[in-house]
C-alpha atoms as a PDB file:
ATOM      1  CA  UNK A   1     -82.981 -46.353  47.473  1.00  0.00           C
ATOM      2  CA  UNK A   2     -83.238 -48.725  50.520  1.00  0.00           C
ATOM      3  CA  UNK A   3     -81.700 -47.838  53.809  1.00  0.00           C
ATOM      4  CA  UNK A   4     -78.794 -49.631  54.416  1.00  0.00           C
ATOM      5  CA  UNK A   5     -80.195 -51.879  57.832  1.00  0.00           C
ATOM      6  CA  UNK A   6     -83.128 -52.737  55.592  1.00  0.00           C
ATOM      7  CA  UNK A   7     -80.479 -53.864  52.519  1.00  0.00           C
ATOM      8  CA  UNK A   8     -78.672 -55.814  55.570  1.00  0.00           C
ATOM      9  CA  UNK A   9     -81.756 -57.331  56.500  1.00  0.00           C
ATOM     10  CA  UNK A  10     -82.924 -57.848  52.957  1.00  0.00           C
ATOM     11  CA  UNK A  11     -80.378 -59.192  50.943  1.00  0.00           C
ATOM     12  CA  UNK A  12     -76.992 -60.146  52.675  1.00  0.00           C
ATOM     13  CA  UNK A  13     -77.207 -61.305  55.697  1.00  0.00           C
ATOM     14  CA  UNK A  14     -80.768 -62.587  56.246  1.00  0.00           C
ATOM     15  CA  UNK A  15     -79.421 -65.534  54.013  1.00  0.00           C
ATOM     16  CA  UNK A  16     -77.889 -67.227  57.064  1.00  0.00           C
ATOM     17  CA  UNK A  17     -80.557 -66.782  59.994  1.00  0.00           C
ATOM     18  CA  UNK A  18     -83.057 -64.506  61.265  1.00  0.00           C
ATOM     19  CA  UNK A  19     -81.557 -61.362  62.345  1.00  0.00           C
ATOM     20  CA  UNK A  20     -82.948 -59.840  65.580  1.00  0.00           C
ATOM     21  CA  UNK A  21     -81.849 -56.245  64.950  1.00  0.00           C
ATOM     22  CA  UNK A  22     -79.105 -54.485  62.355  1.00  0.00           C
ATOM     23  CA  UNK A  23     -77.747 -51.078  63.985  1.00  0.00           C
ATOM     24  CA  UNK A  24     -76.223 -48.617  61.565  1.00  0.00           C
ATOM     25  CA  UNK A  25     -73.401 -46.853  63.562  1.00  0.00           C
ATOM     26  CA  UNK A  26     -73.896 -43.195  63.218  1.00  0.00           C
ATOM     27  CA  UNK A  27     -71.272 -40.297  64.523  1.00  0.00           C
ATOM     28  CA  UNK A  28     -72.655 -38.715  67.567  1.00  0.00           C
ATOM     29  CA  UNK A  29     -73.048 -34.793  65.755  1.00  0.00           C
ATOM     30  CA  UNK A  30     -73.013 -34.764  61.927  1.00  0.00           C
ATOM     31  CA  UNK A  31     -75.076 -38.201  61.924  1.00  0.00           C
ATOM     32  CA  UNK A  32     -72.599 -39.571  59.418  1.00  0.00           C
ATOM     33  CA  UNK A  33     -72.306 -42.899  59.162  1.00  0.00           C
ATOM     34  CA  UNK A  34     -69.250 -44.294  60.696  1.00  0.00           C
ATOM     35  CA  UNK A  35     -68.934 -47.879  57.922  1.00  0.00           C
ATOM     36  CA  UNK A  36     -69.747 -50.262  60.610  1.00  0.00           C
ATOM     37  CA  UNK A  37     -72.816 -51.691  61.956  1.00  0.00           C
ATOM     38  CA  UNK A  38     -74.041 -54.115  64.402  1.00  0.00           C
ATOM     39  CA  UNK A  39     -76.034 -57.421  63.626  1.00  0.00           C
ATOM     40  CA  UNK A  40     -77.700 -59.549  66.017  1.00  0.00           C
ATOM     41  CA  UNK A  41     -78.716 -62.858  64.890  1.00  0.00           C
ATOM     42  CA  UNK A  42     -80.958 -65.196  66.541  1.00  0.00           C
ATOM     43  CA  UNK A  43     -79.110 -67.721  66.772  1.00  0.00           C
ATOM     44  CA  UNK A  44     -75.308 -69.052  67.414  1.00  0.00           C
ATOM     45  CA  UNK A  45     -75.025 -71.077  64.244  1.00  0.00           C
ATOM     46  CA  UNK A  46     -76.240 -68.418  61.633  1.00  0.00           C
ATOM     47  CA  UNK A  47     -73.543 -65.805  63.314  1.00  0.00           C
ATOM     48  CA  UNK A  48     -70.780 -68.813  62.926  1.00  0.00           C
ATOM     49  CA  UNK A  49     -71.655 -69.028  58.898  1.00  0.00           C
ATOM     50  CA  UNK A  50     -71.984 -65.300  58.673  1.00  0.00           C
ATOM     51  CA  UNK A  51     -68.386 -64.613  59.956  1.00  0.00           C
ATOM     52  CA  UNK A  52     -66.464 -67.415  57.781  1.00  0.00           C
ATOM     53  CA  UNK A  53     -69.199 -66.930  54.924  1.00  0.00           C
ATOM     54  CA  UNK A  54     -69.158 -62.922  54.386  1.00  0.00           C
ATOM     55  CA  UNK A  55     -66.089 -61.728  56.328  1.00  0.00           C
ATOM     56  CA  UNK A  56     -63.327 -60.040  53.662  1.00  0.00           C
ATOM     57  CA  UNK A  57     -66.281 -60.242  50.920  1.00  0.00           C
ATOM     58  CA  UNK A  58     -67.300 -57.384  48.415  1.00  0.00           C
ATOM     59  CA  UNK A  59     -70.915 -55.012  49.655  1.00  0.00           C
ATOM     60  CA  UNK A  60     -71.222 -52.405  46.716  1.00  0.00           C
ATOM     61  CA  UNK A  61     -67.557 -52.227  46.019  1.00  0.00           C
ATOM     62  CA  UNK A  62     -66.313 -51.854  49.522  1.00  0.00           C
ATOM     63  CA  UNK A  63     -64.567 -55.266  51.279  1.00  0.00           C
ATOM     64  CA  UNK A  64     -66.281 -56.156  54.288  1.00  0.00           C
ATOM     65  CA  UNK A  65     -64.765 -57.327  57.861  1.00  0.00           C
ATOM     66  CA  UNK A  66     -67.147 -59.571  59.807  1.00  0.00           C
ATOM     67  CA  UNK A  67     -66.251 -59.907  63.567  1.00  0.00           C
ATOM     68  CA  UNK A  68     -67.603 -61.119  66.943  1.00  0.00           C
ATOM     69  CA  UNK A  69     -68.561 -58.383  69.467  1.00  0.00           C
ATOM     70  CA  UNK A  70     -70.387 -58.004  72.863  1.00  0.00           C
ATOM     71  CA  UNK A  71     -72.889 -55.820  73.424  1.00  0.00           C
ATOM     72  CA  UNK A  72     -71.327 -53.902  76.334  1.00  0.00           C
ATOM     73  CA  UNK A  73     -74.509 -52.249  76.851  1.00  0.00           C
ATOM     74  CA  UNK A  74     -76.859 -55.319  76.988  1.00  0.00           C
ATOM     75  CA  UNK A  75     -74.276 -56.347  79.183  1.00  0.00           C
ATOM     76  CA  UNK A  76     -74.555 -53.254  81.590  1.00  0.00           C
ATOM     77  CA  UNK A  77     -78.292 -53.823  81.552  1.00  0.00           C
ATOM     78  CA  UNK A  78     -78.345 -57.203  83.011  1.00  0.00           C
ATOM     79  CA  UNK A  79     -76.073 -56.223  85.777  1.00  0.00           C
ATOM     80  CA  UNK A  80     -78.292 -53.338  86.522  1.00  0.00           C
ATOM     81  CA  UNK A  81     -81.199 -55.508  86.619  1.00  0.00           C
ATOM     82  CA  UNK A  82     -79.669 -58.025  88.636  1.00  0.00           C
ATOM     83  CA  UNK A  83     -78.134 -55.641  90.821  1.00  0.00           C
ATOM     84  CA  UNK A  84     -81.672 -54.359  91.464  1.00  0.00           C
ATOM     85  CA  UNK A  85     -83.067 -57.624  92.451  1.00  0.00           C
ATOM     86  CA  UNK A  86     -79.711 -58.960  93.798  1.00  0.00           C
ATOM     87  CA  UNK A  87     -81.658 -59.512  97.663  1.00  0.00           C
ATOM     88  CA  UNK A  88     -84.119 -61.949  96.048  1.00  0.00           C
ATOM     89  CA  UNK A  89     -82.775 -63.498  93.423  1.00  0.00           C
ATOM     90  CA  UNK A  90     -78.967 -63.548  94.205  1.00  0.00           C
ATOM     91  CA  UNK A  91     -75.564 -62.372  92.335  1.00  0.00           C
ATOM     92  CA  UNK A  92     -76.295 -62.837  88.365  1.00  0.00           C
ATOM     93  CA  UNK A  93     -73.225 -64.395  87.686  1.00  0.00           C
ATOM     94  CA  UNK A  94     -73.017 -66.726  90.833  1.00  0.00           C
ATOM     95  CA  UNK A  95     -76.580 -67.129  91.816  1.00  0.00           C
ATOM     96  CA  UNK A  96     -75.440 -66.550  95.483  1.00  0.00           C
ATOM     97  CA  UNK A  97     -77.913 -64.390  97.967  1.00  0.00           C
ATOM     98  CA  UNK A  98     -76.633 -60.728  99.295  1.00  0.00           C
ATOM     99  CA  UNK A  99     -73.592 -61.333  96.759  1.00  0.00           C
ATOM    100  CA  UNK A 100     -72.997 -59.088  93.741  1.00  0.00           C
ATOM    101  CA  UNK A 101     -70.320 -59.336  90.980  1.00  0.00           C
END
């Protein structure tokens, strides 16, 4: 049997673009999975066909939702980054020196 990112990968959604990763959301203690996931294509166009292509379809008898999210966390990561080199390279969102968002 085929874990379910590498069926993601594999079969479904690879049809529209290349995906840069597939996360499996897992609960935190029993490691159950939670019937989400997160899928990061690698580009704009192949999540755009995705959503109005495979959102309310049929995955091994379950319907499907297909959203847009943010990765909070990749977002959190760029701040930090920027925050760290905020006196050389300026404010990530503004570009301004000594300035941080």
């Amino acid at each position: 049997m085929l874990s379910m990112k590498t069926y993601m990968q594999s079969s479904q959604f690879s049809r529209f673009g290349t995906l840069t990763s597939a996360e499996i959301i897992r609960d935190f203690k029993t490691g159950d999975r939670l019937c989400y996931a997160f899928i990061e294509f690698e580009a704009k166009e192949a999540c755009k066909r995705t959503y109005f292509k495979m959102d309310n379809c049929l995955i091994d008898d379950r319907r499907i939702h297909v959203e847009f999210s943010q990765s909070v966390s990749k977002l959190w990561g760029q701040f930090s980054r920027s925050k760290q080199n905020a006196n050389e390279d300026g404010c990530f969102k503004s570009g301004a020196p000594n300035h941080i968002a």
